[in-house]
Protein backbone atom coordinates (compact mmCIF):
# COMPACT_ATOMS: atom_id res chain seq x y z
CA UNK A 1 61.64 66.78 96.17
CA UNK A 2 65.35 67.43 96.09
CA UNK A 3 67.93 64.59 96.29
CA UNK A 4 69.12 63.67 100.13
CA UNK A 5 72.68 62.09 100.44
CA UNK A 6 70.67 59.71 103.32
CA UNK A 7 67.46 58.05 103.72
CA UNK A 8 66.45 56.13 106.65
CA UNK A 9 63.56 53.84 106.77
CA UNK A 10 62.45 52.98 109.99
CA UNK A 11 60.24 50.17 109.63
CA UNK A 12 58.06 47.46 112.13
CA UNK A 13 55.33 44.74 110.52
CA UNK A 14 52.67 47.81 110.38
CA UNK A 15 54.24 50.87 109.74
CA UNK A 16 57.27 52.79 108.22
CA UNK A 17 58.42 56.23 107.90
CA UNK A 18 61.28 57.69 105.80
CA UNK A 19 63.62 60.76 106.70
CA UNK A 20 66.45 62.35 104.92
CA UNK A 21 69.91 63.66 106.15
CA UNK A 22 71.28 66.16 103.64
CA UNK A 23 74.44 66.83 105.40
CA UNK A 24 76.55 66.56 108.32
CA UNK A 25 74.82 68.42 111.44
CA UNK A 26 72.15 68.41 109.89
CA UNK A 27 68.95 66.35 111.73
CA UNK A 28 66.87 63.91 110.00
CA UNK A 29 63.96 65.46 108.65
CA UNK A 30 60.60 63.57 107.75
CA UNK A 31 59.72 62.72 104.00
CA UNK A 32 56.72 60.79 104.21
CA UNK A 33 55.21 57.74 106.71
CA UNK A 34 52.53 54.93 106.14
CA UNK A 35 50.78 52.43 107.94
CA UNK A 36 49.38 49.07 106.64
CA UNK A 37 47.26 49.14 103.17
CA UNK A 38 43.87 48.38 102.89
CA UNK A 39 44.25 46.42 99.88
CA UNK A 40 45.79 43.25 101.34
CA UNK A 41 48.90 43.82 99.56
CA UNK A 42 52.09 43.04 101.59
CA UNK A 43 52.94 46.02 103.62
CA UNK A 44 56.92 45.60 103.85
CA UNK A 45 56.56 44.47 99.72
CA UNK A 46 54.93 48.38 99.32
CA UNK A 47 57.61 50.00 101.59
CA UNK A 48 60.21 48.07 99.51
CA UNK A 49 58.81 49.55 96.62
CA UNK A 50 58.48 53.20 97.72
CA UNK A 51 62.10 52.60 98.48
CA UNK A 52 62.76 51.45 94.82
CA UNK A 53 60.82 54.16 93.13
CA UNK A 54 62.72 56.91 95.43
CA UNK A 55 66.08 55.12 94.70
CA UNK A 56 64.93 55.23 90.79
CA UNK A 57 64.69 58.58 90.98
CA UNK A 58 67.53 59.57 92.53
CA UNK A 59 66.32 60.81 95.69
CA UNK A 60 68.84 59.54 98.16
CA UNK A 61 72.79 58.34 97.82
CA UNK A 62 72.37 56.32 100.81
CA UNK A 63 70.17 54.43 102.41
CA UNK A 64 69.98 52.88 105.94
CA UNK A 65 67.21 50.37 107.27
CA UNK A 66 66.29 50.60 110.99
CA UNK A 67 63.83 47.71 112.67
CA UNK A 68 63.26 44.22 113.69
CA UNK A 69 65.42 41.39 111.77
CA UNK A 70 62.65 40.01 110.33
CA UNK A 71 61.60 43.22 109.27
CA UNK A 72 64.91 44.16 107.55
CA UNK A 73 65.50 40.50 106.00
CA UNK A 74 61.87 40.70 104.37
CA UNK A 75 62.80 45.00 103.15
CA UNK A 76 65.66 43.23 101.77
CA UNK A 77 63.96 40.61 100.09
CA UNK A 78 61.79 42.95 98.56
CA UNK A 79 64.19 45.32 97.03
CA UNK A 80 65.56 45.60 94.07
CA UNK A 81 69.50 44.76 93.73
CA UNK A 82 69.96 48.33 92.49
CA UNK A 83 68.36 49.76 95.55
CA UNK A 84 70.02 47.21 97.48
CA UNK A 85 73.32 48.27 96.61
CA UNK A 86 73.08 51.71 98.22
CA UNK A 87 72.24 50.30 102.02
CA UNK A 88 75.20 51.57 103.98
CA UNK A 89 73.72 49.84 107.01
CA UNK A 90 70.74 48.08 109.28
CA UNK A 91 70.32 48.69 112.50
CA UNK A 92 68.27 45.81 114.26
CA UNK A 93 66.35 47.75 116.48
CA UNK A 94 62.81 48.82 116.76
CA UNK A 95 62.34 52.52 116.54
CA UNK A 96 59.55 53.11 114.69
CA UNK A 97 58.60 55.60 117.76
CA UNK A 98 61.33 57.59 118.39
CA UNK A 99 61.53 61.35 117.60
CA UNK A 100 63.53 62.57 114.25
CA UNK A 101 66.24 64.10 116.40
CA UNK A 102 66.24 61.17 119.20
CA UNK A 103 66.35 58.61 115.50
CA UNK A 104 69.93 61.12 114.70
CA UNK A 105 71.45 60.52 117.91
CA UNK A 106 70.88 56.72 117.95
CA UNK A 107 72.08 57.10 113.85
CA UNK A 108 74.67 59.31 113.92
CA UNK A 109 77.32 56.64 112.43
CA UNK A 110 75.65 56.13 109.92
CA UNK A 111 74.68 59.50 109.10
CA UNK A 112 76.73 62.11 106.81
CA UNK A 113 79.92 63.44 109.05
């Protein structure tokens, strides 16, 4: 996968996806979504760390978290401070079911210009 200047995780207590922005006018595009493990493992403590390992790797520049405030406190929590460092915003709001193009209309401050 190429690097994104933007990822967005939009995230509730059971599920998360991520999409990318790789430009102004450009829509957010899927890159992958999950629901709760079956392992038992903390789900927002494995979204955290798909975060990390993306951020790691240099797939995004920028990152913004969308969801509940609990949900965003515990992402937080979870995160490394180097991944940390490249949130450019939350947005407390649950929209784990909007559309990709509905999620870049409610984003578009936040997304590349």
């Amino acid at each position: 996968m190429r690097s994104s200047d933007t990822w967005v995780c939009v995230a509730d207590g059971s599920r998360a996806s991520f999409f990318r922005c790789d430009g102004p006018r450009h829509d957010l595009e899927p890159v992958m979504g999950y629901g709760v493990p079956a392992d038992g493992r903390p789900f927002l403590g494995r979204v955290a760390g798909q975060l990390d390992r993306a951020a790691r790797t240099h797939l995004f520049e920028h990152l913004v978290l969308v969801g509940p405030q609990s949900v965003l406190s515990a992402l937080e929590g979870h995160m490394t401070p180097d991944t940390r460092q490249l949130v450019i915003g939350e947005v407390d709001r649950d929209l784990i079911r909007t559309t990709p193009r509905e999620l870049t209309t409610c984003l578009r401050d936040w997304l590349p210009h």
